[in-house]
PDB file of N, CA and C in Angstrom:
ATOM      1  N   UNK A   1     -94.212 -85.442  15.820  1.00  0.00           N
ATOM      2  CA  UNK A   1     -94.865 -86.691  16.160  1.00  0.00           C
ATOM      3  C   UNK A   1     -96.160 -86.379  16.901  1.00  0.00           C
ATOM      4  N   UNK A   2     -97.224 -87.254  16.734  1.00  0.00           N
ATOM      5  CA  UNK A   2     -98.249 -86.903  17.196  1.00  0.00           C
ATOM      6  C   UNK A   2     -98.897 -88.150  17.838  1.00  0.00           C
ATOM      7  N   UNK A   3     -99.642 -87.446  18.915  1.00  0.00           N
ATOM      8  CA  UNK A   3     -99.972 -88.928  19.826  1.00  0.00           C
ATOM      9  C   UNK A   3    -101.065 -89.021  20.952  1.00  0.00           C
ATOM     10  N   UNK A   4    -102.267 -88.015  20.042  1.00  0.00           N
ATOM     11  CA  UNK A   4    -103.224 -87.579  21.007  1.00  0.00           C
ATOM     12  C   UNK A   4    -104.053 -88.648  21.645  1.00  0.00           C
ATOM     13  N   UNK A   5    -104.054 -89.489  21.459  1.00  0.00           N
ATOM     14  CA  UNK A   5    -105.013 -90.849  21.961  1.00  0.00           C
ATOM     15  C   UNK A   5    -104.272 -92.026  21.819  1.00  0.00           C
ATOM     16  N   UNK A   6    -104.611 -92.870  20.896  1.00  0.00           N
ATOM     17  CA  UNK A   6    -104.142 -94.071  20.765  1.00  0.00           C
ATOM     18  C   UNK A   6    -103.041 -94.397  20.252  1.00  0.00           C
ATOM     19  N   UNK A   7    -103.263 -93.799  18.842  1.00  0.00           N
ATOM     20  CA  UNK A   7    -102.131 -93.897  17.702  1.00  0.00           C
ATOM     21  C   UNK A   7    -101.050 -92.735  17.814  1.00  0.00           C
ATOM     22  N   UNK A   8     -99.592 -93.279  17.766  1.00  0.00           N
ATOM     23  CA  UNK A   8     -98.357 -92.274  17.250  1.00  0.00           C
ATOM     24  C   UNK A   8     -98.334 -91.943  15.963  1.00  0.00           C
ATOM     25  N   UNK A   9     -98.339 -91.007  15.654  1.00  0.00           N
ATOM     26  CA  UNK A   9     -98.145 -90.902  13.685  1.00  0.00           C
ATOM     27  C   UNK A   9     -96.550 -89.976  13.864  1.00  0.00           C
ATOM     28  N   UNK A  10     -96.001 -90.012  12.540  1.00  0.00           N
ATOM     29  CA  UNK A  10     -95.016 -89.213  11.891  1.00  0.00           C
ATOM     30  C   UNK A  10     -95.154 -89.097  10.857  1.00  0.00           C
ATOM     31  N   UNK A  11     -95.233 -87.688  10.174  1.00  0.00           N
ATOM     32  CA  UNK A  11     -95.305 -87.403   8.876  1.00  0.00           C
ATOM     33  C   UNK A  11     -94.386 -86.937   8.474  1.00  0.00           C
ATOM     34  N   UNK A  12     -93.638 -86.934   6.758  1.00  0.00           N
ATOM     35  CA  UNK A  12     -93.167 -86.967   6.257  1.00  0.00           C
ATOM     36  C   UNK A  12     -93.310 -86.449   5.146  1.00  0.00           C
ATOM     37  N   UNK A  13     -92.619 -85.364   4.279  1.00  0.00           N
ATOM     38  CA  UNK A  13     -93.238 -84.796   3.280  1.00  0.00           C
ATOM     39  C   UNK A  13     -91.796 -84.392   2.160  1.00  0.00           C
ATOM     40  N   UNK A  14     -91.808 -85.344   1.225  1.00  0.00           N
ATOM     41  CA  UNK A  14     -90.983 -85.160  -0.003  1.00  0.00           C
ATOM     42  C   UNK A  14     -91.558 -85.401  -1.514  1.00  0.00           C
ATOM     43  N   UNK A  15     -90.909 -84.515  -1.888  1.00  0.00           N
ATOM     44  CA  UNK A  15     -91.506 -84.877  -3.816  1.00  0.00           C
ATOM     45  C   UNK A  15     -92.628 -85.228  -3.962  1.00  0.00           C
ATOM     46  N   UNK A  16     -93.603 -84.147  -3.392  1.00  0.00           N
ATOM     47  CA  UNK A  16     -95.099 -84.518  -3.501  1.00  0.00           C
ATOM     48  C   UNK A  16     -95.444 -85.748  -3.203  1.00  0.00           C
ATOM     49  N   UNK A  17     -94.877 -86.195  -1.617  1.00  0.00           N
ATOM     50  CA  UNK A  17     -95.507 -87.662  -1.248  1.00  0.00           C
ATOM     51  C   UNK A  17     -95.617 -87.276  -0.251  1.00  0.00           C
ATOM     52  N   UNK A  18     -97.022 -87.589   0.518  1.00  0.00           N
ATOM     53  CA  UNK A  18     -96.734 -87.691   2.665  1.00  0.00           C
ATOM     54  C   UNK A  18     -96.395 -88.675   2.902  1.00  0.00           C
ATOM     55  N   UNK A  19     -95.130 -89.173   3.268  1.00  0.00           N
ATOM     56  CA  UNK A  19     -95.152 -90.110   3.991  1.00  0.00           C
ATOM     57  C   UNK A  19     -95.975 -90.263   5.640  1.00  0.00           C
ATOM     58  N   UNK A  20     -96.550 -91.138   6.147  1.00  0.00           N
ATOM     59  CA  UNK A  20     -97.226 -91.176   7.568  1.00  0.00           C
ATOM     60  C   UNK A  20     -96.860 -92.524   8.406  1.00  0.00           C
ATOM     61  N   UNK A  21     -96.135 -92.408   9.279  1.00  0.00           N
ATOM     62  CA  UNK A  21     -95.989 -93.522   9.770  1.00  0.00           C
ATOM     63  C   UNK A  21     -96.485 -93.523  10.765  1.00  0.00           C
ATOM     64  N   UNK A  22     -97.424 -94.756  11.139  1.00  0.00           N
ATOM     65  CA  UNK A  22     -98.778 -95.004  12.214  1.00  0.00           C
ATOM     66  C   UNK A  22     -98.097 -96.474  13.220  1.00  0.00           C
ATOM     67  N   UNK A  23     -98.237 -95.567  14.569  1.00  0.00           N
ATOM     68  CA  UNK A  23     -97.429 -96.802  15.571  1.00  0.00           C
ATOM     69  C   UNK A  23     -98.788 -96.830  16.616  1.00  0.00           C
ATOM     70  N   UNK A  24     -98.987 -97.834  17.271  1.00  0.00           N
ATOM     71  CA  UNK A  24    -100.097 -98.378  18.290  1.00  0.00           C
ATOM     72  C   UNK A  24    -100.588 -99.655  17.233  1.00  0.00           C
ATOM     73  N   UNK A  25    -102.021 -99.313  18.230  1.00  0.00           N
ATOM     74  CA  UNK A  25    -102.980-100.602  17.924  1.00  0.00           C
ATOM     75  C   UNK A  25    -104.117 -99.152  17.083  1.00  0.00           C
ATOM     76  N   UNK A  26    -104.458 -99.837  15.568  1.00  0.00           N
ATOM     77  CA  UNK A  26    -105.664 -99.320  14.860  1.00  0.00           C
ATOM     78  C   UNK A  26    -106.861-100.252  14.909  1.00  0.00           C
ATOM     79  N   UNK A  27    -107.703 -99.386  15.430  1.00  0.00           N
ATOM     80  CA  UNK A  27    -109.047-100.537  16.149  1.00  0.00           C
ATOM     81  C   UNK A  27    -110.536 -99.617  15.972  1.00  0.00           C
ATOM     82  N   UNK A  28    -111.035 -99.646  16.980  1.00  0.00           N
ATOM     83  CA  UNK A  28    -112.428 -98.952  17.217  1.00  0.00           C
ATOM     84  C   UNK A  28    -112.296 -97.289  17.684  1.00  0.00           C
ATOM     85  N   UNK A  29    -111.528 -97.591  18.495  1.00  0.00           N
ATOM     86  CA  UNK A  29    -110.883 -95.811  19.253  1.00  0.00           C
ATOM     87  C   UNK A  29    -109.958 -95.517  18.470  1.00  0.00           C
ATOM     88  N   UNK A  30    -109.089 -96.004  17.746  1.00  0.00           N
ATOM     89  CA  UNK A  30    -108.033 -95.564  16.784  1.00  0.00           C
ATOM     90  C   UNK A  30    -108.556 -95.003  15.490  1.00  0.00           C
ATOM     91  N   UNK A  31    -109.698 -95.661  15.046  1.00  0.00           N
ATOM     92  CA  UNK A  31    -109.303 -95.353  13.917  1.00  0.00           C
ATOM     93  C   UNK A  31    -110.384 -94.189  13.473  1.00  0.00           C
ATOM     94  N   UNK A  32    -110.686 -93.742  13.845  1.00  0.00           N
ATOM     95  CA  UNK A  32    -111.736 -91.828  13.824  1.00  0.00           C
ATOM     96  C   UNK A  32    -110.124 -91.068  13.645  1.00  0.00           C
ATOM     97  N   UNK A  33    -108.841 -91.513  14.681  1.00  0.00           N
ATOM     98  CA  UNK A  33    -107.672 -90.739  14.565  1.00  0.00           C
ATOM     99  C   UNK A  33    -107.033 -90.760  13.113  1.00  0.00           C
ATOM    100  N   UNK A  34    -106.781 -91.899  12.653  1.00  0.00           N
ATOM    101  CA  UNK A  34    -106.383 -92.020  11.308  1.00  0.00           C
ATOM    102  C   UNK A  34    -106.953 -91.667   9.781  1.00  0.00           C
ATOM    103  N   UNK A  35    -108.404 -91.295  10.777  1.00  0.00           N
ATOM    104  CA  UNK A  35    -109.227 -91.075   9.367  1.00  0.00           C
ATOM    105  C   UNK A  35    -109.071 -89.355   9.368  1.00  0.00           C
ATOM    106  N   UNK A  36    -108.699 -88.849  10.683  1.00  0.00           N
ATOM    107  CA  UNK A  36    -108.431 -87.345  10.768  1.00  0.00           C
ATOM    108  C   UNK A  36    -107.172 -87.149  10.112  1.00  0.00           C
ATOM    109  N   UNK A  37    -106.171 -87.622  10.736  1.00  0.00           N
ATOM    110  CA  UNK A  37    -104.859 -87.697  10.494  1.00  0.00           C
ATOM    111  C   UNK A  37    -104.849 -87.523   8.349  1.00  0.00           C
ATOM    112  N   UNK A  38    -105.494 -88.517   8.236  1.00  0.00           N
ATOM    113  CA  UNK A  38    -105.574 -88.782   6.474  1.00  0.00           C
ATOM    114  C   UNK A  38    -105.798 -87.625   6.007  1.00  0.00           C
ATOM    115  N   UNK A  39    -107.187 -86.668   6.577  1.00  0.00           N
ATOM    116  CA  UNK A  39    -107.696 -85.525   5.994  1.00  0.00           C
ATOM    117  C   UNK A  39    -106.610 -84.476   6.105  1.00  0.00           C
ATOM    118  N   UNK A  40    -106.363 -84.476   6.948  1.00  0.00           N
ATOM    119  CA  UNK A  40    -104.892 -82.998   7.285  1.00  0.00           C
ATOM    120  C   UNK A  40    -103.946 -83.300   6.175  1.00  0.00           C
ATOM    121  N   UNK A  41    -103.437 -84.590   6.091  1.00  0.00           N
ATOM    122  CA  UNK A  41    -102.283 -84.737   4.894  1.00  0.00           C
ATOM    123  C   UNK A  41    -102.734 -84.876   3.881  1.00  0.00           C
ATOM    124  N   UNK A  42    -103.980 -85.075   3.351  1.00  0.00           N
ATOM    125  CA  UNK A  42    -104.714 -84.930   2.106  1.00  0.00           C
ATOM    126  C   UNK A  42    -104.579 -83.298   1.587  1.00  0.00           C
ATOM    127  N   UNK A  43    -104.662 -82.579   2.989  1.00  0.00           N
ATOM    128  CA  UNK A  43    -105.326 -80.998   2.986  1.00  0.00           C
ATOM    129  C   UNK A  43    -103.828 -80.301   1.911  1.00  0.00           C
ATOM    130  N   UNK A  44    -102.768 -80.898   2.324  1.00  0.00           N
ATOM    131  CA  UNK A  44    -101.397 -80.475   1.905  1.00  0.00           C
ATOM    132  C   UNK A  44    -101.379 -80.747   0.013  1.00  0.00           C
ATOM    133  N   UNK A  45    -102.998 -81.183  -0.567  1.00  0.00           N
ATOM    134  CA  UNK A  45    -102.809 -81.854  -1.838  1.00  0.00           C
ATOM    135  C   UNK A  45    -101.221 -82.785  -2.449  1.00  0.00           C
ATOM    136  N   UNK A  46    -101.164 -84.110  -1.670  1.00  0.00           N
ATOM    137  CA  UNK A  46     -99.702 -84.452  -2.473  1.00  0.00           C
ATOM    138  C   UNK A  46    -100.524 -85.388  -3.493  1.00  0.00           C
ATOM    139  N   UNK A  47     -99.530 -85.580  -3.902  1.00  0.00           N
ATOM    140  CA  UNK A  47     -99.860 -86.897  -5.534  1.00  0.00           C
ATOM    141  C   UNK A  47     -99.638 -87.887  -4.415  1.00  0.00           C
ATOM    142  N   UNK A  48     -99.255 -88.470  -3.860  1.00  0.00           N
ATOM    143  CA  UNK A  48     -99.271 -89.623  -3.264  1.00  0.00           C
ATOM    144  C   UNK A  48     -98.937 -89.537  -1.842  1.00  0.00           C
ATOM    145  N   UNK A  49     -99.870 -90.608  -1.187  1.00  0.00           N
ATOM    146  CA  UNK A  49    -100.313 -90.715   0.135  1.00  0.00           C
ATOM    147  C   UNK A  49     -99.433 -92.292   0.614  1.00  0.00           C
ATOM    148  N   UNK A  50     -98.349 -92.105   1.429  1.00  0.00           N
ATOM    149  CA  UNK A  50     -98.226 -93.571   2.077  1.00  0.00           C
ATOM    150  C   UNK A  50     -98.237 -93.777   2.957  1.00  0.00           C
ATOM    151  N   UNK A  51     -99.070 -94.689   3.765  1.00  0.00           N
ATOM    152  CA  UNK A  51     -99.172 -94.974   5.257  1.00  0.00           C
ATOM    153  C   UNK A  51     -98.468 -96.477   5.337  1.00  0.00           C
ATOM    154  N   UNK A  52     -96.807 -95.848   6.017  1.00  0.00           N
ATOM    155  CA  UNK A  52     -96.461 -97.256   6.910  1.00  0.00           C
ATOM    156  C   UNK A  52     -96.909 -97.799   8.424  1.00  0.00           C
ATOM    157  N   UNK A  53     -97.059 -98.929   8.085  1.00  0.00           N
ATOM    158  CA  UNK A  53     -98.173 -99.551   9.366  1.00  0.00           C
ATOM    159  C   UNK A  53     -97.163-100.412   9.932  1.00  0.00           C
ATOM    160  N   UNK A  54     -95.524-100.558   9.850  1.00  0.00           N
ATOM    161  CA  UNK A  54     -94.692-101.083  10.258  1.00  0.00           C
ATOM    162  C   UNK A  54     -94.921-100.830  11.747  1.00  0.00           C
ATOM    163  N   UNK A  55     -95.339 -99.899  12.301  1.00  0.00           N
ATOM    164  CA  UNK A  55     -95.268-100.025  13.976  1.00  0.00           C
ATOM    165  C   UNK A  55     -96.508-100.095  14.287  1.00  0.00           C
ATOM    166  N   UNK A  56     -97.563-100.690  13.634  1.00  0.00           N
ATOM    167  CA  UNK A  56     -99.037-100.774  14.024  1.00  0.00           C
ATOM    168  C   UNK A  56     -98.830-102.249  14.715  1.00  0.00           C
ATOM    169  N   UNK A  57     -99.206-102.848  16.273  1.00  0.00           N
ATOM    170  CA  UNK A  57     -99.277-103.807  16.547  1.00  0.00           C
ATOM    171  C   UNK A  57    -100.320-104.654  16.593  1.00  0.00           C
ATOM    172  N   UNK A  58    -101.331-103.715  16.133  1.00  0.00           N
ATOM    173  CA  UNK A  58    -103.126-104.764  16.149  1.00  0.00           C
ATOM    174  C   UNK A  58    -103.773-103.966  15.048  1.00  0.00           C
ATOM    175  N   UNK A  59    -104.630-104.634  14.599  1.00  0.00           N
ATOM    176  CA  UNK A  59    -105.620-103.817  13.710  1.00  0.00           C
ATOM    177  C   UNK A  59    -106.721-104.974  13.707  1.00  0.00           C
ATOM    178  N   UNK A  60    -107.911-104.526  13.777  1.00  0.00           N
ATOM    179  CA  UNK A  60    -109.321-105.163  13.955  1.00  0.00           C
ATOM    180  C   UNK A  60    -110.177-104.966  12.580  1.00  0.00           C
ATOM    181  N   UNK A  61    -110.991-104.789  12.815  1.00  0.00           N
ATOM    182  CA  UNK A  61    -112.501-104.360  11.886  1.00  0.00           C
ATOM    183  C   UNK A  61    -112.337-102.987  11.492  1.00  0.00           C
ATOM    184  N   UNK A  62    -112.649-102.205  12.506  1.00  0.00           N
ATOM    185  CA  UNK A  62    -112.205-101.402  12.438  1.00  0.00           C
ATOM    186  C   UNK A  62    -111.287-100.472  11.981  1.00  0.00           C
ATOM    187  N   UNK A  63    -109.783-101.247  12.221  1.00  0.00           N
ATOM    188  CA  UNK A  63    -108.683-100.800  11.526  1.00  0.00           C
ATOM    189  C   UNK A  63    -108.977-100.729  10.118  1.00  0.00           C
ATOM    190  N   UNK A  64    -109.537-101.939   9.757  1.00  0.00           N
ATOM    191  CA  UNK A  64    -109.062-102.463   8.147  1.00  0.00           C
ATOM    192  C   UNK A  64    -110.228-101.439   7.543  1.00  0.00           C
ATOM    193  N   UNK A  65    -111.713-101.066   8.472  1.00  0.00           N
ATOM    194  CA  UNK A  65    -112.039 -99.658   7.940  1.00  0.00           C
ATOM    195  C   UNK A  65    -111.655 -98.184   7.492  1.00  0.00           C
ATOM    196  N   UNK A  66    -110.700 -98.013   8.438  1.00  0.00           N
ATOM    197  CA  UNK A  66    -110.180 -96.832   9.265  1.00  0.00           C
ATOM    198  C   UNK A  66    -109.192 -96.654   7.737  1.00  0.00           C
ATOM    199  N   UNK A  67    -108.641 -98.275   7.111  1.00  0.00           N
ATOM    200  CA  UNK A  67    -107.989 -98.275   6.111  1.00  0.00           C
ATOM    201  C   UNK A  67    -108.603 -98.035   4.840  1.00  0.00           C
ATOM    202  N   UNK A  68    -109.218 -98.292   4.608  1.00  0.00           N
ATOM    203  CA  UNK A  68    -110.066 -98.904   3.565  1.00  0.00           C
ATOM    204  C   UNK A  68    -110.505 -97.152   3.227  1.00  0.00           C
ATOM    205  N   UNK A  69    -111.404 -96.427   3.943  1.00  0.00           N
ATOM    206  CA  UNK A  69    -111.925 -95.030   3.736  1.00  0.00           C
ATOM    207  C   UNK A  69    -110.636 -94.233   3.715  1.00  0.00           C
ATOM    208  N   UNK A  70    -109.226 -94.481   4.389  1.00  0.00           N
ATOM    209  CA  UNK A  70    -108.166 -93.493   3.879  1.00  0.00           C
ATOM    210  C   UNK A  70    -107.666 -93.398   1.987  1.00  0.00           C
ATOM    211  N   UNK A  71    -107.978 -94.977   1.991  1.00  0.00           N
ATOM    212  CA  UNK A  71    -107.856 -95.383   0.572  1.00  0.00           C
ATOM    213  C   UNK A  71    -109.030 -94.676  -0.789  1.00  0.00           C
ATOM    214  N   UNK A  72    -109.961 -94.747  -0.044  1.00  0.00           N
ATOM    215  CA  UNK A  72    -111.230 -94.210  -0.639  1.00  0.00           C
ATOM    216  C   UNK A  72    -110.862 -92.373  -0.518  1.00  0.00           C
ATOM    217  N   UNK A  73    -110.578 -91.923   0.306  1.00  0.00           N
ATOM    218  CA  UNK A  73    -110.166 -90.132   0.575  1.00  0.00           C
ATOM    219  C   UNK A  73    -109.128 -89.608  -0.434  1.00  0.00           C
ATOM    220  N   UNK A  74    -108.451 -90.824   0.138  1.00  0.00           N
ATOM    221  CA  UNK A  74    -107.471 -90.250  -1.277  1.00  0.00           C
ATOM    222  C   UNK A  74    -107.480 -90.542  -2.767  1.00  0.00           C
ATOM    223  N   UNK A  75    -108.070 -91.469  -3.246  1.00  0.00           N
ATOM    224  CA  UNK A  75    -108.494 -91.636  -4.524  1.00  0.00           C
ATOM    225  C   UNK A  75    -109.355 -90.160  -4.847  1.00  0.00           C
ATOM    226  N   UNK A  76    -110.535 -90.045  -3.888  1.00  0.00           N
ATOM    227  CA  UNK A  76    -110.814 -88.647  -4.191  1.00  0.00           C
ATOM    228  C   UNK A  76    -110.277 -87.301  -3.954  1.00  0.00           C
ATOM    229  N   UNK A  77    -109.313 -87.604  -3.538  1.00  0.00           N
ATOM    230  CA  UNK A  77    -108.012 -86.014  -3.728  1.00  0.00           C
ATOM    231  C   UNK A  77    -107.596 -86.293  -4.256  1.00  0.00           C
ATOM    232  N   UNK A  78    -107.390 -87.302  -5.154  1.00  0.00           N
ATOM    233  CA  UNK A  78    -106.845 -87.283  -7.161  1.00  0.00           C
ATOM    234  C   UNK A  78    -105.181 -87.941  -6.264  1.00  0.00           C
ATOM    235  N   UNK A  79    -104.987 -88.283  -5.162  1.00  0.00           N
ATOM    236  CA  UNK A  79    -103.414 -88.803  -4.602  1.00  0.00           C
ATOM    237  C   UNK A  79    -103.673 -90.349  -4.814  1.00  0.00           C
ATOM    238  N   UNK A  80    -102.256 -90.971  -5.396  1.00  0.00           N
ATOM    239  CA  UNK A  80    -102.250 -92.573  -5.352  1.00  0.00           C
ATOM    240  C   UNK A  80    -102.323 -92.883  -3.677  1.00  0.00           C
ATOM    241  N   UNK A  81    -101.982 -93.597  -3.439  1.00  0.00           N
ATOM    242  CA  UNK A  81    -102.488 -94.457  -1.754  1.00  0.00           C
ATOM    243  C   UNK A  81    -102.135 -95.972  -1.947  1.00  0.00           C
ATOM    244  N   UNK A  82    -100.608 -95.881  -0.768  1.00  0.00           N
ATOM    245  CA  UNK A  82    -100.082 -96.956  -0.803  1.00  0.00           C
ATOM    246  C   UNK A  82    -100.149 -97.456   0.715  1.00  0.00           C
ATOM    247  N   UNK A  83    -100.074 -98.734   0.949  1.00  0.00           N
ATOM    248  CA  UNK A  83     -99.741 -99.040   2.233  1.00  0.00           C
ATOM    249  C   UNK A  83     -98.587-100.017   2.976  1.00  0.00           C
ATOM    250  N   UNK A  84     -97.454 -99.189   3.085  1.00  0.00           N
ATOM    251  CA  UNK A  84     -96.126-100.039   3.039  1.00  0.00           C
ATOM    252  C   UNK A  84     -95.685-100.705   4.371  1.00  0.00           C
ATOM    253  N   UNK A  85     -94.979-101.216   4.739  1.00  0.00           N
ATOM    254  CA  UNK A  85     -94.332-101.998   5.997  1.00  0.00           C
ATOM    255  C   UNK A  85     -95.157-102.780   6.748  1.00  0.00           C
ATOM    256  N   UNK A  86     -96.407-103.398   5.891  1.00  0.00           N
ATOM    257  CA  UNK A  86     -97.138-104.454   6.180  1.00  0.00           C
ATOM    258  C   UNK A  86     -96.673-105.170   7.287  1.00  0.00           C
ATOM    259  N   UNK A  87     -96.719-105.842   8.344  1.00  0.00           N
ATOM    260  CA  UNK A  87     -96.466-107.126   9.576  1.00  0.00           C
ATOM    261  C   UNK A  87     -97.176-108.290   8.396  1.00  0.00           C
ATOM    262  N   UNK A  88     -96.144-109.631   8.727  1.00  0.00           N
ATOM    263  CA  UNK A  88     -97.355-111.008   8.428  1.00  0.00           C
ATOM    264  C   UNK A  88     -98.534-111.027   8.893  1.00  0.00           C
ATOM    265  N   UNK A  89     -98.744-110.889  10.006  1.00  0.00           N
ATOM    266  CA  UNK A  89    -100.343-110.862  10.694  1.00  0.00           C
ATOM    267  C   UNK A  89    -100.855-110.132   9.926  1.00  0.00           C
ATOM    268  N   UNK A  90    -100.763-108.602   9.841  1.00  0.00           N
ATOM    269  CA  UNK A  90    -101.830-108.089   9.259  1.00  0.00           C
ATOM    270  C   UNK A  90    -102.204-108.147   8.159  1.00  0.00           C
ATOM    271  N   UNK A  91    -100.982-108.672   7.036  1.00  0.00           N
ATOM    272  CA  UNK A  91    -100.881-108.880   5.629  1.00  0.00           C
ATOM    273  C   UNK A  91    -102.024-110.034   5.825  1.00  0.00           C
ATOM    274  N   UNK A  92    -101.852-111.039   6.334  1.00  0.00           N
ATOM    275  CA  UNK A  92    -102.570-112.329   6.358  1.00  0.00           C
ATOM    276  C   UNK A  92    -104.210-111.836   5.869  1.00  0.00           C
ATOM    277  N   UNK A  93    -104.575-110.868   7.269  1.00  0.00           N
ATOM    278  CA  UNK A  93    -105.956-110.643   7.544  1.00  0.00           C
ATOM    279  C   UNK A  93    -106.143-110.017   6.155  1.00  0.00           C
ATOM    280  N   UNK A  94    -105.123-108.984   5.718  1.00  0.00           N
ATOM    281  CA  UNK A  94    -105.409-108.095   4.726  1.00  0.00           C
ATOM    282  C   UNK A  94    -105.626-109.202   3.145  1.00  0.00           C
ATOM    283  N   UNK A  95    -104.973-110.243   3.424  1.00  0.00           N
ATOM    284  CA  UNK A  95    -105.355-110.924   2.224  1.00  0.00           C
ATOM    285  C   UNK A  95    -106.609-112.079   2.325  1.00  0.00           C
ATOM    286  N   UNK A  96    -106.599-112.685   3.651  1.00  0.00           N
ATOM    287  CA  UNK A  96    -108.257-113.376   3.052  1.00  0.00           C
ATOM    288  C   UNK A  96    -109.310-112.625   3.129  1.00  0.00           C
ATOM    289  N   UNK A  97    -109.157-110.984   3.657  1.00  0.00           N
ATOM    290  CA  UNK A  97    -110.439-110.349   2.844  1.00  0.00           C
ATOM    291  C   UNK A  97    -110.374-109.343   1.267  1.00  0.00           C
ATOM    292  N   UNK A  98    -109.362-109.636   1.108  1.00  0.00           N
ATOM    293  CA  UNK A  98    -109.214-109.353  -0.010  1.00  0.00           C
ATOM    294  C   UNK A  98    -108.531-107.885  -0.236  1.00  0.00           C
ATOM    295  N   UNK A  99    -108.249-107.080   0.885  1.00  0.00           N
ATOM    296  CA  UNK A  99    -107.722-105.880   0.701  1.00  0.00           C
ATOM    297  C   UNK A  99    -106.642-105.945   0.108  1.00  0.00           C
ATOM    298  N   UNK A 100    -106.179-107.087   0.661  1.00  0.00           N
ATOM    299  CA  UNK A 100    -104.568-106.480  -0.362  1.00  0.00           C
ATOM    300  C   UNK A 100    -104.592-106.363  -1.324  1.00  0.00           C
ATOM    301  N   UNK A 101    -105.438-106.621  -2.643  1.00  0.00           N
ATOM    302  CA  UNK A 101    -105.393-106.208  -3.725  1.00  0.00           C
ATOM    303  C   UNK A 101    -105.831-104.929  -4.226  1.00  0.00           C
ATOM    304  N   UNK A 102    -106.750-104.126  -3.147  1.00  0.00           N
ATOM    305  CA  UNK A 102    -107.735-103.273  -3.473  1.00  0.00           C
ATOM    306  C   UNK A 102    -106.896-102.169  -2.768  1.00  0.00           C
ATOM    307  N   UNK A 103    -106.125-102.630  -2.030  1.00  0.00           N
ATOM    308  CA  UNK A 103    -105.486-101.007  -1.433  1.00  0.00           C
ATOM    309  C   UNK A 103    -103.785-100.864  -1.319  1.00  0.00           C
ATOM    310  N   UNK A 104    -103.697-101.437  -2.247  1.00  0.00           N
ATOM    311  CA  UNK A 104    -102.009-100.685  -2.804  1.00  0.00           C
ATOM    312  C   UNK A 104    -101.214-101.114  -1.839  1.00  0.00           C
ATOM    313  N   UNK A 105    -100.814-102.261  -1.387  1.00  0.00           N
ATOM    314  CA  UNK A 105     -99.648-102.773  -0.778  1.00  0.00           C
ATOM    315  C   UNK A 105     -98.898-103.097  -1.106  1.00  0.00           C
ATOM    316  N   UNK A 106     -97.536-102.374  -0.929  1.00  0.00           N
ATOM    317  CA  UNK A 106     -96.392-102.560  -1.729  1.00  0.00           C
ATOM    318  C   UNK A 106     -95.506-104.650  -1.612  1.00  0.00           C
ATOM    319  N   UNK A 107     -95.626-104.739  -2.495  1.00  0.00           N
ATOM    320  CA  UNK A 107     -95.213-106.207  -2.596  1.00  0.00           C
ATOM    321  C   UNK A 107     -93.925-106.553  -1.571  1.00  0.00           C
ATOM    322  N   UNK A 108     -93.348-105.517  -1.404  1.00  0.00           N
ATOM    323  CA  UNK A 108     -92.329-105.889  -0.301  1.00  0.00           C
ATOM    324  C   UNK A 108     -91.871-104.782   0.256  1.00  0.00           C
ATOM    325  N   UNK A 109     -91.571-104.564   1.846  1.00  0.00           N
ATOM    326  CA  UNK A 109     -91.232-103.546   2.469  1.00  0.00           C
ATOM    327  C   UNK A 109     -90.362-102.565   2.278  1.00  0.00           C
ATOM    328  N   UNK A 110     -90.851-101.605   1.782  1.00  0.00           N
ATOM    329  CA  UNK A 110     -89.824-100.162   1.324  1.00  0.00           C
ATOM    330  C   UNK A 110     -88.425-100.277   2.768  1.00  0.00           C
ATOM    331  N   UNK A 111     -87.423 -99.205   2.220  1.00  0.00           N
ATOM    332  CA  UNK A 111     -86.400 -99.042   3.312  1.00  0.00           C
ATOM    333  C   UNK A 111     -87.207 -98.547   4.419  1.00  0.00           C
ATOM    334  N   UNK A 112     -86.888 -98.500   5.599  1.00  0.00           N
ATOM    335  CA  UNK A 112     -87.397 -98.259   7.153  1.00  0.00           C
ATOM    336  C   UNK A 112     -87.595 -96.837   6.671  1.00  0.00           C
ATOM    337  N   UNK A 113     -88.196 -96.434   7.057  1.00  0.00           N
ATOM    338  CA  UNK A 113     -88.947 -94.522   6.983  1.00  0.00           C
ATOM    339  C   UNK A 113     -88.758 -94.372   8.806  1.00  0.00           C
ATOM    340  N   UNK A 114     -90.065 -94.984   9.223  1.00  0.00           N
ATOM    341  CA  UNK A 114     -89.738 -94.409  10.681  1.00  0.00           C
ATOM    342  C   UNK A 114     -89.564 -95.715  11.655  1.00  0.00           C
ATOM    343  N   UNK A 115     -89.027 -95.264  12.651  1.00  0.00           N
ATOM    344  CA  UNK A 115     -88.634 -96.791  13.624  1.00  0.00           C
ATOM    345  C   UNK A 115     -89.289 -95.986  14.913  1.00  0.00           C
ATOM    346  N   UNK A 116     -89.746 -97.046  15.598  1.00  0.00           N
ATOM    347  CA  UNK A 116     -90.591 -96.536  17.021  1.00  0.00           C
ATOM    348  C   UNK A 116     -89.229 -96.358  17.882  1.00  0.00           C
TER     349      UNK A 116
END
């Protein structure tokens, strides 16, 4: 587990997938961490990248950047890029700007991966 600043992460690594599960608030100071965090588990080349945001309690502008360029990183390491355990709040934000269509949110919450 890792938890140098803002964000807790846990990674996870089966059948060529990282799982990453991201706990705090992803914001302005958070999210330089997540965009590091992305590159290290990119570095491992898997076919697919999933970041559960089930223990993320805020996400801003920022965040939905911090998201948006993990989505963009991994398209260019040839890995799919999903983003599972959505909150209503953030789903909300994520749908009147339109991300949810553009960055792989699973239509309904996978089984629990990690619990805070």
């Amino acid at each position: 587990m890792n938890g140098a600043g803002g964000i807790t992460s846990l990674t996870l690594q089966e059948n060529n997938t990282v799982h990453v599960g991201v706990f705090g608030e992803l914001d302005v100071f958070t999210g330089p961490e997540l965009r590091t965090l992305v590159i290290e588990c990119l570095d491992q080349r898997p076919a697919h990248l999933v970041l559960d945001v089930s223990g993320v309690s805020f996400c801003d502008s920022s965040g939905l950047a911090a998201l948006l360029e993990a989505h963009k990183s991994a398209l260019q390491a040839g890995a799919t890029f999903t983003i599972d355990g959505v909150r209503p709040a953030m789903r909300h934000v994520l749908r009147i700007t339109g991300l949810d269509t553009r960055l792989g949110l699973r239509p309904k919450p996978a089984r629990q991966r990690f619990e805070s």
